[in-house]
C-alpha atoms as a PDB file:
ATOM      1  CA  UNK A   1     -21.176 -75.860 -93.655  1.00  0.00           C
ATOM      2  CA  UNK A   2     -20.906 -77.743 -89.921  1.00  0.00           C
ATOM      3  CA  UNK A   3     -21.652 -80.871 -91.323  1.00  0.00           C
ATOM      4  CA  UNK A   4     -18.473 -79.819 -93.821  1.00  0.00           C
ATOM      5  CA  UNK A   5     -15.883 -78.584 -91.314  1.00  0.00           C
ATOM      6  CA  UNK A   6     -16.587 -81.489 -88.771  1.00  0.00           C
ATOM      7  CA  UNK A   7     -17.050 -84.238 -91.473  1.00  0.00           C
ATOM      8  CA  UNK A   8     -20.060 -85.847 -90.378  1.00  0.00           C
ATOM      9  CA  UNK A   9     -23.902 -84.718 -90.887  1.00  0.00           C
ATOM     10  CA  UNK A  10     -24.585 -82.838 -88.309  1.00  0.00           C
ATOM     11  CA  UNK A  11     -28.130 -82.291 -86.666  1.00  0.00           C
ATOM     12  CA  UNK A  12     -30.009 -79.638 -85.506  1.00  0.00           C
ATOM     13  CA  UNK A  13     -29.012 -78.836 -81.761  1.00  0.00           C
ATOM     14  CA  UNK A  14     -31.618 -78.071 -78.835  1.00  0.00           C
ATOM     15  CA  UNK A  15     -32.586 -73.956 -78.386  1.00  0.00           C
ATOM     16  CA  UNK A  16     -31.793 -71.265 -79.512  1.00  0.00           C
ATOM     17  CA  UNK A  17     -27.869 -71.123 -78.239  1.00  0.00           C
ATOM     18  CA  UNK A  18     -27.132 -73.709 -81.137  1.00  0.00           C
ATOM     19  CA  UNK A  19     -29.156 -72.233 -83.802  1.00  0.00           C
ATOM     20  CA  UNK A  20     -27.349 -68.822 -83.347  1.00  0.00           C
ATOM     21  CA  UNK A  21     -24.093 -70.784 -83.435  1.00  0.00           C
ATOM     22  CA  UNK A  22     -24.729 -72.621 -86.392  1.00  0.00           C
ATOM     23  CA  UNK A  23     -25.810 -69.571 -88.187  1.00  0.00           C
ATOM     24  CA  UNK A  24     -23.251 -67.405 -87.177  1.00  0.00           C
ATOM     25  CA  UNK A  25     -20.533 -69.243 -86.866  1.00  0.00           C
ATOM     26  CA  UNK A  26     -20.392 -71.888 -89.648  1.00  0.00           C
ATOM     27  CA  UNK A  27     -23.241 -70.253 -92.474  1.00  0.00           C
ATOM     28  CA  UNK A  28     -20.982 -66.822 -92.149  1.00  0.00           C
ATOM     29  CA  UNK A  29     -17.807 -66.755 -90.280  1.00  0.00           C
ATOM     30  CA  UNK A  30     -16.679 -70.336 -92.113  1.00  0.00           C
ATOM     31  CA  UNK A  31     -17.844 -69.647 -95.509  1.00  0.00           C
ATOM     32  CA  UNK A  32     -16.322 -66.127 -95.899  1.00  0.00           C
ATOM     33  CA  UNK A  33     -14.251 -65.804 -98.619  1.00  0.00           C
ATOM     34  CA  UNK A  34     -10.254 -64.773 -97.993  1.00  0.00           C
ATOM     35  CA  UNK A  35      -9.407 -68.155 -96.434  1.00  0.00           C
ATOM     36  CA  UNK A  36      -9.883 -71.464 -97.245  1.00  0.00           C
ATOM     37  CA  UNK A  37     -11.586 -74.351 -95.045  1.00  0.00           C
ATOM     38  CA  UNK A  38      -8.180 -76.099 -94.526  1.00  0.00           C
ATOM     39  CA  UNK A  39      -6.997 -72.227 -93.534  1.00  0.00           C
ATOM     40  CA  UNK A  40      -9.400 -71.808 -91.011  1.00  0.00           C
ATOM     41  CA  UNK A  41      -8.760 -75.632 -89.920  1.00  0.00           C
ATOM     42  CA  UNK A  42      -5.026 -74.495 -88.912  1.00  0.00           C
ATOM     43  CA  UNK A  43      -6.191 -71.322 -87.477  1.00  0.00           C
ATOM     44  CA  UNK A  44      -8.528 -72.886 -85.016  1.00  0.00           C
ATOM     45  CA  UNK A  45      -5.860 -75.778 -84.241  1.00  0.00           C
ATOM     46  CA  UNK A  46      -3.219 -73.455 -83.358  1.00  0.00           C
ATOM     47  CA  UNK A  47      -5.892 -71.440 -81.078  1.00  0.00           C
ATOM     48  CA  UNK A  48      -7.115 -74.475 -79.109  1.00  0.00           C
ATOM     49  CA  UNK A  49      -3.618 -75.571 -78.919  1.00  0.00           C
ATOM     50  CA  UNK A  50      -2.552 -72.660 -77.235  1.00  0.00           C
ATOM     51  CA  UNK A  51      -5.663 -72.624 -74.899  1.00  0.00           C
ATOM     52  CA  UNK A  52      -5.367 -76.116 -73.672  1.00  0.00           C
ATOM     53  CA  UNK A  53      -8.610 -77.625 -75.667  1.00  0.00           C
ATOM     54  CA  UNK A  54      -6.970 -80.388 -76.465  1.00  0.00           C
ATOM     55  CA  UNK A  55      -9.897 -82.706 -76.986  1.00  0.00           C
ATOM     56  CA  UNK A  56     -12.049 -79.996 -79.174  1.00  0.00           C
ATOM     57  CA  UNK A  57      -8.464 -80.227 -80.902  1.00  0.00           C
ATOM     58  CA  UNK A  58      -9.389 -83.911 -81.112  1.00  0.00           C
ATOM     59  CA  UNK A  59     -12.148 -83.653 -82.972  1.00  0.00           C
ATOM     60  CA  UNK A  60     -10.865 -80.752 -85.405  1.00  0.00           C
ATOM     61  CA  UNK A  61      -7.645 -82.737 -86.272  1.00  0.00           C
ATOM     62  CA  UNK A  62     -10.144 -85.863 -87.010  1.00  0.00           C
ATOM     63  CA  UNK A  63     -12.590 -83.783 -89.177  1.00  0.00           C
ATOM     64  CA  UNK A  64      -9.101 -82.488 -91.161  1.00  0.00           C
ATOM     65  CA  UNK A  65      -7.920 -86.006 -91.618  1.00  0.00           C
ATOM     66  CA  UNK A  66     -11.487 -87.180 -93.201  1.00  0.00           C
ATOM     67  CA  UNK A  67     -11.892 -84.268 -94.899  1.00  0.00           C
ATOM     68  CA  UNK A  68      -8.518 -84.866 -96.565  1.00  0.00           C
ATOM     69  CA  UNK A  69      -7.488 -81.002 -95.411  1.00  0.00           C
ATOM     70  CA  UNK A  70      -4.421 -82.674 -93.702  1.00  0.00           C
ATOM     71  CA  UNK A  71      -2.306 -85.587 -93.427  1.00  0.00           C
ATOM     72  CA  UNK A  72      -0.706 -87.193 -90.447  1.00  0.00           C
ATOM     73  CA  UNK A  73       2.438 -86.204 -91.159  1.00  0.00           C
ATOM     74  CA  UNK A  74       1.235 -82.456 -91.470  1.00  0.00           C
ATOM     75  CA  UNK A  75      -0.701 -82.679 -87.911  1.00  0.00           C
ATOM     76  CA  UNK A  76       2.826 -84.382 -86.768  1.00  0.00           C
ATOM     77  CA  UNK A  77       4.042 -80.974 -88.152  1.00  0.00           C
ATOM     78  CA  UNK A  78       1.850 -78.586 -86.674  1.00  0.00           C
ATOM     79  CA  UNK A  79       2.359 -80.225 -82.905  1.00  0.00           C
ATOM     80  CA  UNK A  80       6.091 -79.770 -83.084  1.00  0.00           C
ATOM     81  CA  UNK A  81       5.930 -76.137 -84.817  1.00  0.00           C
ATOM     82  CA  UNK A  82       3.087 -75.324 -81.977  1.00  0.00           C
ATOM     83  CA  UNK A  83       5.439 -76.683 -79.272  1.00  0.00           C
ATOM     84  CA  UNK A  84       7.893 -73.695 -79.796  1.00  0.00           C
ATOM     85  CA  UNK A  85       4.750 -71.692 -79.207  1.00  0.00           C
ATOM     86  CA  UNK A  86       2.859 -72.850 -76.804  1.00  0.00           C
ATOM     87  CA  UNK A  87       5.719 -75.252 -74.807  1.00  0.00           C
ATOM     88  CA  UNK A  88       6.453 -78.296 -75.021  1.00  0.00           C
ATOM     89  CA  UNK A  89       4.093 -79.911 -72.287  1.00  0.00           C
ATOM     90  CA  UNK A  90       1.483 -78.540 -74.268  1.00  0.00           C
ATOM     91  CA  UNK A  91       3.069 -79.294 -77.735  1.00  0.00           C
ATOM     92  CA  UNK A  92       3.741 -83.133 -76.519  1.00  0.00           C
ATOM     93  CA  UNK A  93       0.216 -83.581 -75.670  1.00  0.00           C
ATOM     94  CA  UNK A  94      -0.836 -82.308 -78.951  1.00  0.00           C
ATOM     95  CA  UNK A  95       1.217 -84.190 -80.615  1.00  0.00           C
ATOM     96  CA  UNK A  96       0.481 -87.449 -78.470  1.00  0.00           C
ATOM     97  CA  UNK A  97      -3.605 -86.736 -79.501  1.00  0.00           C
ATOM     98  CA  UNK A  98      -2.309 -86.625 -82.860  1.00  0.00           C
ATOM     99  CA  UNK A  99      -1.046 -89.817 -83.131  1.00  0.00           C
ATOM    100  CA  UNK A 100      -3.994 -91.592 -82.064  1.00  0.00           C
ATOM    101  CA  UNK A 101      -6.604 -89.898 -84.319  1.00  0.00           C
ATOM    102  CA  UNK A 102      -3.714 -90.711 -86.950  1.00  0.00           C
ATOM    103  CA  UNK A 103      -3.948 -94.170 -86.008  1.00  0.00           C
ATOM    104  CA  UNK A 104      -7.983 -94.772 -85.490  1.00  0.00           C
ATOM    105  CA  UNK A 105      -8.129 -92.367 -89.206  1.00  0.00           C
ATOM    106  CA  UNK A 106      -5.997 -95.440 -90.588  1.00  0.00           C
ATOM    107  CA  UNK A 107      -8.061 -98.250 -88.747  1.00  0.00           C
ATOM    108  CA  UNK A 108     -11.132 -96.729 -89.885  1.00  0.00           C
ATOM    109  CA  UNK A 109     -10.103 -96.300 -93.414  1.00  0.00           C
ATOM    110  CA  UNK A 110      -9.034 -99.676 -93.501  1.00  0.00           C
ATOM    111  CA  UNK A 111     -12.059-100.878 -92.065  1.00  0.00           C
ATOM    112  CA  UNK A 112     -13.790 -98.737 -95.004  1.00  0.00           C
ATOM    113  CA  UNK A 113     -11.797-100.462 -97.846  1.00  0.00           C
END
């Protein structure tokens, strides 16, 4: 399921900090049923949105573009809806992070056809 939610295969990480997470975390908290991938996907933006992770953010909204979960207009969507919620410093660096994962998505899928 990690490899799934961040769109690339993912390893095996060092110790036993990793293992737990990957255990926990993405073979039972991700995979429960009641929401869907893309569900959680929004959930977790909105959450490090409001806590400032903008570059874990990064990575999320880049694993929702490849994963077809969301489009760029849709992240476009979610940074001016979050704005209202978590201000618009916030909200205009989300959106600003948007629009280059938009734009290296489209360079890469270009590349790709």
């Amino acid at each position: 399921m990690m490899s799934k939610v961040y769109g690339w295969d993912m390893q095996d990480g060092p110790g036993d900090f990793f293992a737990h997470t990957a255990d926990q975390l993405f073979a039972e908290v991700w995979t429960r049923e009641g929401l869907t991938v893309r569900d959680r996907r929004l959930l977790l933006l909105g959450a490090l949105a409001a806590t400032g992770q903008t570059d874990v953010a990064e990575i999320q909204a880049g694993a929702a573009l490849g994963n077809g979960e969301l489009d760029g207009d849709q992240l476009l969507e979610i940074a001016l809806f979050l704005c209202y919620y978590i201000g618009w410093p916030q909200g205009t660096r989300l959106n600003m992070m948007f629009g280059e994962v938009i734009k290296k998505h489209k360079k890469a899928t270009r590349a790709a056809d």
